[in-house]
C-alpha atoms as a PDB file:
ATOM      1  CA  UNK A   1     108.167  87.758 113.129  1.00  0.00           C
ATOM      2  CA  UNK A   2     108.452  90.630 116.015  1.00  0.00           C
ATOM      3  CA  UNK A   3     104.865  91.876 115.510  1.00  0.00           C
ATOM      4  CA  UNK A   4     101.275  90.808 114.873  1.00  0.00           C
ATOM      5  CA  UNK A   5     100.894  88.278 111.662  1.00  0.00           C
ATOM      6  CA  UNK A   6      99.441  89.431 108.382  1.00  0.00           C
ATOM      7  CA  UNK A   7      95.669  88.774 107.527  1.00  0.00           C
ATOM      8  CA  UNK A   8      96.106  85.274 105.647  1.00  0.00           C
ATOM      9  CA  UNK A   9      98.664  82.746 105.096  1.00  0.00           C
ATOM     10  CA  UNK A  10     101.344  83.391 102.326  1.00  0.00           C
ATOM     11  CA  UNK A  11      99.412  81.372  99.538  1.00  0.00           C
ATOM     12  CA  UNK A  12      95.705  83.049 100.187  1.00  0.00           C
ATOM     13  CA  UNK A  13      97.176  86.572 101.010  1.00  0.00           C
ATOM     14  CA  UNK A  14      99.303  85.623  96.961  1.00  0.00           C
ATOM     15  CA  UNK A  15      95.919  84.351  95.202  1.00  0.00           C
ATOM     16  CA  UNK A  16      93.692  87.028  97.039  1.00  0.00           C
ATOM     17  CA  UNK A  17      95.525  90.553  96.059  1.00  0.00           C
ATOM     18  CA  UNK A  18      98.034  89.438  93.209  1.00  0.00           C
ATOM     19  CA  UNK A  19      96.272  86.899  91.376  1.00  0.00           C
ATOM     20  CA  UNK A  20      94.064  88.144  88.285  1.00  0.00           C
ATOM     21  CA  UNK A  21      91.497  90.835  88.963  1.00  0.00           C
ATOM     22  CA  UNK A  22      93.312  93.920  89.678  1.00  0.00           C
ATOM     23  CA  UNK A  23      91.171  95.691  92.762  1.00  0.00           C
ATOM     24  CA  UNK A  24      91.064  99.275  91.951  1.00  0.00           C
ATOM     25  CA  UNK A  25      90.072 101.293  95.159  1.00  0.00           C
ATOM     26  CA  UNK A  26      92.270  99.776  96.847  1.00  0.00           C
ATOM     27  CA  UNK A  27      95.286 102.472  96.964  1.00  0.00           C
ATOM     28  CA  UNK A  28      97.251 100.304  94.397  1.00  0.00           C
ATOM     29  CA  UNK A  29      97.458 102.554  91.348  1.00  0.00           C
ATOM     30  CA  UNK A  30      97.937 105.343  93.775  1.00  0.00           C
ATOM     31  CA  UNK A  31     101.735 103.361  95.382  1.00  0.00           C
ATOM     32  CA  UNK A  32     102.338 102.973  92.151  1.00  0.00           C
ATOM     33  CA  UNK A  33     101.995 106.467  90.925  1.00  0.00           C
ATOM     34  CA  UNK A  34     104.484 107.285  93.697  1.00  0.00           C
ATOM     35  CA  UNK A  35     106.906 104.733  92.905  1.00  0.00           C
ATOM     36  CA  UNK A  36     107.052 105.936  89.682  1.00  0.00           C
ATOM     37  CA  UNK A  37     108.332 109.501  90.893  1.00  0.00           C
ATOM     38  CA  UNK A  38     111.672 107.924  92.197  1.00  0.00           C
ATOM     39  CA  UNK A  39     114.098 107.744  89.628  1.00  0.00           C
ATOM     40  CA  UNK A  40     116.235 105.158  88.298  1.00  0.00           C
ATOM     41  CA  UNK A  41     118.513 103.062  90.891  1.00  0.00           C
ATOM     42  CA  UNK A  42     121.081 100.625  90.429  1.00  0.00           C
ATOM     43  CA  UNK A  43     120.609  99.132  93.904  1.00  0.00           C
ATOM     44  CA  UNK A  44     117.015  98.205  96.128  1.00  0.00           C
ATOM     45  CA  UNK A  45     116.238  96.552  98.954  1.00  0.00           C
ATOM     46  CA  UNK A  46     112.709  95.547  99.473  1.00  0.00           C
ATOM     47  CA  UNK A  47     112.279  94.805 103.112  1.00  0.00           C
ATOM     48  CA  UNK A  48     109.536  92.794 104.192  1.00  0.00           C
ATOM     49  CA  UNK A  49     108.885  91.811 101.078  1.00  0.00           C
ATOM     50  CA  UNK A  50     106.509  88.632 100.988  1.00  0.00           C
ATOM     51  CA  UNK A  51     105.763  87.607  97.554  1.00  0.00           C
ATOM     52  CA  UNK A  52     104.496  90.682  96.333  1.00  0.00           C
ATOM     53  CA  UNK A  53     108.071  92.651  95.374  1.00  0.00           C
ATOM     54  CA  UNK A  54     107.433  92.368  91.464  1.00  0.00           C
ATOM     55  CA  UNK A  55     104.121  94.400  91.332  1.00  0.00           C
ATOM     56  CA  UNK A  56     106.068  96.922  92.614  1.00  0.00           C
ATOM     57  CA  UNK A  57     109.391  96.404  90.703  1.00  0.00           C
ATOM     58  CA  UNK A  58     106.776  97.460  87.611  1.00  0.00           C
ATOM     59  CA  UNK A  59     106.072 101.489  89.357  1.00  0.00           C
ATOM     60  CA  UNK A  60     110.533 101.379  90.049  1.00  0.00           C
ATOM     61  CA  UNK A  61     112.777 101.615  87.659  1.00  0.00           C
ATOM     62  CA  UNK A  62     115.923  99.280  89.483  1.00  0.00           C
ATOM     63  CA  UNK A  63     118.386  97.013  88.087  1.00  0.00           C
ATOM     64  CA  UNK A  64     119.616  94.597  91.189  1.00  0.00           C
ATOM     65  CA  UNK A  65     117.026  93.506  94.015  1.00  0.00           C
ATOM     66  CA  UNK A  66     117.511  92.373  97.081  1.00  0.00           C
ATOM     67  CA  UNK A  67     114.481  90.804  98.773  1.00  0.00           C
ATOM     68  CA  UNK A  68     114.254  90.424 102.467  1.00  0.00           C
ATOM     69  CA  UNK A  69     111.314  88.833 104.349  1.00  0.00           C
ATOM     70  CA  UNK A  70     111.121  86.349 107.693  1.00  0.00           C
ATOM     71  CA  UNK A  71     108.700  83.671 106.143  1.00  0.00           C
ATOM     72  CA  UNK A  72     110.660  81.055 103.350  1.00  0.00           C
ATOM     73  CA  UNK A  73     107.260  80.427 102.238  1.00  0.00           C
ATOM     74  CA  UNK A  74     106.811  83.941 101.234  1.00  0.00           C
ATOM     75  CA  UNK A  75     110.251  84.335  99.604  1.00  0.00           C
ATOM     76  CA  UNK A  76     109.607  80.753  97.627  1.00  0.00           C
ATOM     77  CA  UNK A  77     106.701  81.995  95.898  1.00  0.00           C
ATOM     78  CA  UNK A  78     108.267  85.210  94.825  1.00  0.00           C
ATOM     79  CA  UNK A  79     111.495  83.511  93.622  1.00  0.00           C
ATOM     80  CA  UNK A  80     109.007  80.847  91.772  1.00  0.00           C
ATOM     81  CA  UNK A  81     106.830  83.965  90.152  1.00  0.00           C
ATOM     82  CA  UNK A  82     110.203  85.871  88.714  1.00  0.00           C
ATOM     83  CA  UNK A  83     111.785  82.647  87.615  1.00  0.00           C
ATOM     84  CA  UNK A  84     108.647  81.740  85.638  1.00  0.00           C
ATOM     85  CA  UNK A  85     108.669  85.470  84.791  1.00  0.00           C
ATOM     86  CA  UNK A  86     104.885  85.750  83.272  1.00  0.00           C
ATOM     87  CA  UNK A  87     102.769  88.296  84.928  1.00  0.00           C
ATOM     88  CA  UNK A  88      99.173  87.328  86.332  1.00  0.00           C
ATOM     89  CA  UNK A  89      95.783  89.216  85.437  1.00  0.00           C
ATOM     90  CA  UNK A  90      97.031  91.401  88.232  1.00  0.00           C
ATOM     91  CA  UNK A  91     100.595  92.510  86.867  1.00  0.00           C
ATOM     92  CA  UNK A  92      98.799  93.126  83.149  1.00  0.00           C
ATOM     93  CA  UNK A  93      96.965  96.051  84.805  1.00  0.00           C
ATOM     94  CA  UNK A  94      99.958  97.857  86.906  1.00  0.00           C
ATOM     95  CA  UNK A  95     102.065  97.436  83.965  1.00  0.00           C
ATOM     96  CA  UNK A  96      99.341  99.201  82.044  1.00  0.00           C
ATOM     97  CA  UNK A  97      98.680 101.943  84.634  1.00  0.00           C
ATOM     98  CA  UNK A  98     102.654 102.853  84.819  1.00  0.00           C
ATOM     99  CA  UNK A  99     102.877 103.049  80.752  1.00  0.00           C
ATOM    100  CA  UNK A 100     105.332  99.646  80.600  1.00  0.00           C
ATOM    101  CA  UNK A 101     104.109  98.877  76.900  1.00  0.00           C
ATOM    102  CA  UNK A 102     107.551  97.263  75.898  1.00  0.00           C
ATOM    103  CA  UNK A 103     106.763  93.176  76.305  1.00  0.00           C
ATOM    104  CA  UNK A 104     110.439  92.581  77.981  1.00  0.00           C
ATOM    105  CA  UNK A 105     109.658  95.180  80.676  1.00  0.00           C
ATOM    106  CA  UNK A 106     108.111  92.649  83.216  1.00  0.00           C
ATOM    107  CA  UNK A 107     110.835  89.890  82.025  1.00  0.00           C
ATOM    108  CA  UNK A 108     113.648  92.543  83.312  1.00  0.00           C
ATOM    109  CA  UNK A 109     111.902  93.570  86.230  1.00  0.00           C
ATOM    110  CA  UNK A 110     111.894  89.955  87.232  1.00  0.00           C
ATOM    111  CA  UNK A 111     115.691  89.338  85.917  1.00  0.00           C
ATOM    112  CA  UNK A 112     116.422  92.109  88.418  1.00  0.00           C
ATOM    113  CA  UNK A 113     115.643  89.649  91.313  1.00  0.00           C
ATOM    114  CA  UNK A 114     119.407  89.187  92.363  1.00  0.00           C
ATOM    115  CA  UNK A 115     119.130  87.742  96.011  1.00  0.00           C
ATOM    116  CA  UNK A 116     117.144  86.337  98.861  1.00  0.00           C
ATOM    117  CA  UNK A 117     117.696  87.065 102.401  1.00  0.00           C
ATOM    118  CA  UNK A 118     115.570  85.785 105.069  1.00  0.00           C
ATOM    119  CA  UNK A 119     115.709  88.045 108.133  1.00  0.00           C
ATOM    120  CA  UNK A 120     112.960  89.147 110.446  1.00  0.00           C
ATOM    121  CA  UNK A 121     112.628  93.170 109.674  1.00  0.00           C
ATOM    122  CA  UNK A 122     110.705  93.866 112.780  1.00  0.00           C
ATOM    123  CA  UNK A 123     113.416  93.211 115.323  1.00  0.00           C
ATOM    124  CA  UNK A 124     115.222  97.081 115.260  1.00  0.00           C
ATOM    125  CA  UNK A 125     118.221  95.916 114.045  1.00  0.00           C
ATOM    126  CA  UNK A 126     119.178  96.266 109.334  1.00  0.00           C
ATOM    127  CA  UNK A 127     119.272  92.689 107.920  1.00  0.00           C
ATOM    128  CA  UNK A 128     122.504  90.802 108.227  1.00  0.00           C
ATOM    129  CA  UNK A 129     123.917  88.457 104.949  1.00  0.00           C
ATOM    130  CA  UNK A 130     127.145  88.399 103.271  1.00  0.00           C
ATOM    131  CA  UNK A 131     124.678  89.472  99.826  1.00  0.00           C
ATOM    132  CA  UNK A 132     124.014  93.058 101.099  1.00  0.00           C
ATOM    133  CA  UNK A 133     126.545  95.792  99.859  1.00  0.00           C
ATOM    134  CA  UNK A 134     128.519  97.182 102.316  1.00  0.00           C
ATOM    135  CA  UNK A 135     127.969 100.793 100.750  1.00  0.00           C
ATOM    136  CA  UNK A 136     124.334 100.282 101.324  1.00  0.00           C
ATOM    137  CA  UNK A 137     121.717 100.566  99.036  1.00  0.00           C
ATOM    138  CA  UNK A 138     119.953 103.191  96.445  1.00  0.00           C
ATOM    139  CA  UNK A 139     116.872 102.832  97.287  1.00  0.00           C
ATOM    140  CA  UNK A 140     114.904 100.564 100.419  1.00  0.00           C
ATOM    141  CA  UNK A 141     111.299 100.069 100.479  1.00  0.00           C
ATOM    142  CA  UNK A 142     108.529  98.363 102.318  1.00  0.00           C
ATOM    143  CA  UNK A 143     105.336  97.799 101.843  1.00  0.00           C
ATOM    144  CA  UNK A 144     103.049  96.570 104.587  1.00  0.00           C
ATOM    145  CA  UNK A 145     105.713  95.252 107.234  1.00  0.00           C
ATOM    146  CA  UNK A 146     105.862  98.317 109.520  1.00  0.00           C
ATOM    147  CA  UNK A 147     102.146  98.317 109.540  1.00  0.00           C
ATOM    148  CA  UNK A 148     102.464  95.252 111.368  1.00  0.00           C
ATOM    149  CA  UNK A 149     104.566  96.832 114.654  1.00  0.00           C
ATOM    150  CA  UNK A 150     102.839  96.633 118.404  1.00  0.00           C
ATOM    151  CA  UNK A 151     103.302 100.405 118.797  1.00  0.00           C
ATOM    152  CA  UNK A 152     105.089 103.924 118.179  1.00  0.00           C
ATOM    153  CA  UNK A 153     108.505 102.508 119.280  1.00  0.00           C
ATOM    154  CA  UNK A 154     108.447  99.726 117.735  1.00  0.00           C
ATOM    155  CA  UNK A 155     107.394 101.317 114.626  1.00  0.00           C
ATOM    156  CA  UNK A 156     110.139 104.074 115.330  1.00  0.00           C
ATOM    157  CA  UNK A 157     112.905 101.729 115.858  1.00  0.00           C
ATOM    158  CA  UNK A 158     111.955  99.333 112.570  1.00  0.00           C
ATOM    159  CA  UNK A 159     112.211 102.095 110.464  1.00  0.00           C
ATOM    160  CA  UNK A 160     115.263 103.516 111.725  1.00  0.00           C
ATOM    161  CA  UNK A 161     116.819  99.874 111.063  1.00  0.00           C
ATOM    162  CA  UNK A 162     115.176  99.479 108.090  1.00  0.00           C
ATOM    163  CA  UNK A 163     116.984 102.552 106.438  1.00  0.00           C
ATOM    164  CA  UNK A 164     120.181 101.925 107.832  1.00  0.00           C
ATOM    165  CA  UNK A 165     121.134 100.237 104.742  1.00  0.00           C
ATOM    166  CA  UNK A 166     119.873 103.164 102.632  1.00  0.00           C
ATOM    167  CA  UNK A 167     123.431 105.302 101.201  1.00  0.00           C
ATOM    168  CA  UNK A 168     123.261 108.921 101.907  1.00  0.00           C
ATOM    169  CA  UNK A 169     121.194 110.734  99.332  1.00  0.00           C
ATOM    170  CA  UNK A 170     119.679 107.464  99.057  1.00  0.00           C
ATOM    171  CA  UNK A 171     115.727 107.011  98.150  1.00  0.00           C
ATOM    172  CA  UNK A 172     113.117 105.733 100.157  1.00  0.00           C
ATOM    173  CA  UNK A 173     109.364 104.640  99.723  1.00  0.00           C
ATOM    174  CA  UNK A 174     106.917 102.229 100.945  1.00  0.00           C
ATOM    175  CA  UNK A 175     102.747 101.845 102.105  1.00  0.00           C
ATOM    176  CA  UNK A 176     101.111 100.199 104.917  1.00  0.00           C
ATOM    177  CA  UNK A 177      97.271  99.100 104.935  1.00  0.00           C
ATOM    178  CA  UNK A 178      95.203 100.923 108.247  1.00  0.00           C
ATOM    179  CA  UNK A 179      93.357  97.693 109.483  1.00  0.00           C
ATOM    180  CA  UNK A 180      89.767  97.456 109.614  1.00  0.00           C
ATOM    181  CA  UNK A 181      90.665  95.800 113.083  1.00  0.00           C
ATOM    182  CA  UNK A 182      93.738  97.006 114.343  1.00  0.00           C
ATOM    183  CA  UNK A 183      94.352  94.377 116.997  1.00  0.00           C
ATOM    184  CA  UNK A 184      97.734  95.001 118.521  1.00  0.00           C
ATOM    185  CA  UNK A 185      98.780  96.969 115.175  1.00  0.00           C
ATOM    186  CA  UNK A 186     100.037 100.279 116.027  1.00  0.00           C
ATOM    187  CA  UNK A 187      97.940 103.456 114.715  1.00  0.00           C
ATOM    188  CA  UNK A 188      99.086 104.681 111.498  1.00  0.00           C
ATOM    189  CA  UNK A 189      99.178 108.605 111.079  1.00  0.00           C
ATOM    190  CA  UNK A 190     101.203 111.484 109.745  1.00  0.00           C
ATOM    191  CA  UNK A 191     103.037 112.516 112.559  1.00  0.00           C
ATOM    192  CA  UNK A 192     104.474 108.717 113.717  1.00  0.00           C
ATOM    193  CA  UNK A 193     105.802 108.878 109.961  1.00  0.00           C
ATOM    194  CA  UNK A 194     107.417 112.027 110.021  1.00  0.00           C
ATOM    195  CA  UNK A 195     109.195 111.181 113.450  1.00  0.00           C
ATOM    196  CA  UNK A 196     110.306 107.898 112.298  1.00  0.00           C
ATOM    197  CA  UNK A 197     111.650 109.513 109.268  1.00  0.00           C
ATOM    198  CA  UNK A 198     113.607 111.998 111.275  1.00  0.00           C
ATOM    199  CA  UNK A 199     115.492 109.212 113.451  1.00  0.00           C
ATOM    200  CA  UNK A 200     115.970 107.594 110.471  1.00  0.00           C
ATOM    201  CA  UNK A 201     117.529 110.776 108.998  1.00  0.00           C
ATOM    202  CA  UNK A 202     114.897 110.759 106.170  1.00  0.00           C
ATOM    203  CA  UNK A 203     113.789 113.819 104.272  1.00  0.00           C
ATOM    204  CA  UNK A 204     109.182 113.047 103.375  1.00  0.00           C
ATOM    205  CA  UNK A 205     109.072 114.035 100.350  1.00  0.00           C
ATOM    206  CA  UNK A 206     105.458 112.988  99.727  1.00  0.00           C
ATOM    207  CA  UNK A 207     103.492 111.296 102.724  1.00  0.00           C
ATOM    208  CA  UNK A 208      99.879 110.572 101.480  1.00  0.00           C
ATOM    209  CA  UNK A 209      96.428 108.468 102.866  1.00  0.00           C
ATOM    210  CA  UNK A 210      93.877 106.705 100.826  1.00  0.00           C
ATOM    211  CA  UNK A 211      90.676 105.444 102.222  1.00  0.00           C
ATOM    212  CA  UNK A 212      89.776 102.328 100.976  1.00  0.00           C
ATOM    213  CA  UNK A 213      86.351 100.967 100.840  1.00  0.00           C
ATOM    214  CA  UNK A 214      86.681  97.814  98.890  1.00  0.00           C
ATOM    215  CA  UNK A 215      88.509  95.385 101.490  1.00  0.00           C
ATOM    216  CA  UNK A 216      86.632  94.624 104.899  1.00  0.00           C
ATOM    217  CA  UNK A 217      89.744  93.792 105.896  1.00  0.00           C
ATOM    218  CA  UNK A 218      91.663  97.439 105.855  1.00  0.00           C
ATOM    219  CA  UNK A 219      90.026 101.020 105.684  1.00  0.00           C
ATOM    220  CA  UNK A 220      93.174 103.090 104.220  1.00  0.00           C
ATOM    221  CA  UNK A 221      96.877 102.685 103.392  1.00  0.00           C
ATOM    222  CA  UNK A 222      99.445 105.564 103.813  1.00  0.00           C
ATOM    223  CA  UNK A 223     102.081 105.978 101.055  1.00  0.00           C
ATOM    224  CA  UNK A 224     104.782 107.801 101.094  1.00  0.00           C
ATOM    225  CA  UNK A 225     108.313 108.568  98.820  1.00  0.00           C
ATOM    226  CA  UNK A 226     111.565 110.155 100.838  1.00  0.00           C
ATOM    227  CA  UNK A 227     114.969 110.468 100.687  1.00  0.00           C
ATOM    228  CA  UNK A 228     118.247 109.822 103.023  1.00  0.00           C
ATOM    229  CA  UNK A 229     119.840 113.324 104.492  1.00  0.00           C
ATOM    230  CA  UNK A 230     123.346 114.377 102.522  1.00  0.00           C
ATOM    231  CA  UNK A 231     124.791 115.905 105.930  1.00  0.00           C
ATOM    232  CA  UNK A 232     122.964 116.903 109.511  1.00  0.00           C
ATOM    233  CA  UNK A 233     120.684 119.302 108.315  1.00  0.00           C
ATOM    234  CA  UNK A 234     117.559 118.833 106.054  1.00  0.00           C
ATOM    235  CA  UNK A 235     115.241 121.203 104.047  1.00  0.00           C
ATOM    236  CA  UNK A 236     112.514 119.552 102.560  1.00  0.00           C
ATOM    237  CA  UNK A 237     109.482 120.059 100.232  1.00  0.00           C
ATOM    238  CA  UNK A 238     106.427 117.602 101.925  1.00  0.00           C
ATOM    239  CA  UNK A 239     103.427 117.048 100.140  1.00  0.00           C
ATOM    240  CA  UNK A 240     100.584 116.354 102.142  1.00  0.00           C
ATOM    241  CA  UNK A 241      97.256 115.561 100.800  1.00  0.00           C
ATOM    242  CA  UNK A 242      98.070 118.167  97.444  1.00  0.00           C
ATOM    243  CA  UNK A 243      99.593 120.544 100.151  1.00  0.00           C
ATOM    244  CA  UNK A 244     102.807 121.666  99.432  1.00  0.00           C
ATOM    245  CA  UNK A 245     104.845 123.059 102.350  1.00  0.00           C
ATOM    246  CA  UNK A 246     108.595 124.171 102.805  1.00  0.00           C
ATOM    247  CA  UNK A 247     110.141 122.999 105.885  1.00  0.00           C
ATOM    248  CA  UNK A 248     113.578 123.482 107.786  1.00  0.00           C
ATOM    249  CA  UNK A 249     115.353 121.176 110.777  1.00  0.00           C
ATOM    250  CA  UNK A 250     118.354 119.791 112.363  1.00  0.00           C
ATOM    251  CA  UNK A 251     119.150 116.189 111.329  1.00  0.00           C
END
């Protein structure tokens, strides 16, 4: 992978935040409360994915995923997970939080699980395989990959590539964790969002920090829900920390 590597190895980072005990505090329930503003897509990319793309298949409401991450190891436990199709401790809790009562609703998130791509995300160029639609996608997301690029370009670039396979009018939404010790992570804050959203001809419709205090590992994860420009021009509603605000630009 193009950037610095994640906090554990694919089977601890699995058993640490996914296993049984849901960690509240952590700015879970809050991605999830996003997700569950973006409405119901036929098509979604998760890019980046790692093992985790089922938690938040339960906040999305999509019938065919495609999952994209560099590491096979990754991608093997998340096909093994949705094949066995029983949700951990972990899973019981989101699909509590986001009102999923019916017992097939985790089955059918998993049954949406349609490919497996492995591609490196971080490289500034949209994942190559004969599996992706050529017309793109209804809705991309990622969730802790760009939070893993060197520096503003980097992160710039990623998410312009990213979103290259998201259709116009398209929907996008994702978080990445601040870490407690940055390293050669780049520094995560409002303004690096909204420009990578505007190369990436992305409309913010919500762009949000928690703080965490639970994890010594990461202090706060930024969340956010958007969606692809119709033509050159955008006008947008952000919300902003329970701000709303009404904002005009050129594409």
């Amino acid at each position: 992978m193009t950037g610095p590597r994640t906090i554990a190895d694919p089977q601890e980072y699995w058993d640490r935040y996914y296993a049984e005990q849901f960690h509240f505090g952590l700015g879970t329930e809050d991605i999830l409360a996003a997700l569950m503003q973006v409405p119901p897509v036929s098509t979604w990319m998760d890019v980046g994915c790692g093992s985790e793309s089922m938690l938040w298949a339960i906040g999305l409401r999509a019938q065919r995923l495609v999952a994209v991450d560099a590491d096979p190891q990754r991608l093997a436990i998340l096909r093994e997970f949705t094949c066995a199709a029983h949700p951990r401790g972990m899973h019981r809790t989101a699909l509590a939080l986001c009102g999923r009562s019916n017992p097939e609703d985790f089955p059918v998130r998993c049954r949406s699980l349609a490919a497996i791509v492995v591609a490196d995300c971080l490289t500034g160029r949209p994942p190559s395989d004969p599996s992706l639609p050529p017309a793109g996608f209804e809705l991309v997301t990622q969730f802790g990959l760009l939070g893993l690029c060197r520096d503003a370009e980097h992160f710039t670039d990623s998410f312009t590539a990213a979103h290259q396979l998201l259709e116009p009018g398209g929907w996008a939404a994702g978080a990445n964790w601040v870490a407690h010790d940055p390293g050669q992570r780049v520094e995560l804050t409002e303004q690096l969002y909204r420009v990578a959203a505007a190369h990436a001809a992305i409309d913010l419709l919500l762009i949000h920090q928690v703080r965490i205090t639970a994890d010594p590992d990461f202090t706060a994860v930024w969340t956010y829900v958007g969606r692809k420009h119709r033509d050159g021009h955008r006008r947008s509603r952000h919300v902003t920390d329970g701000d709303t605000h009404d904002a005009t630009a050129a594409g």
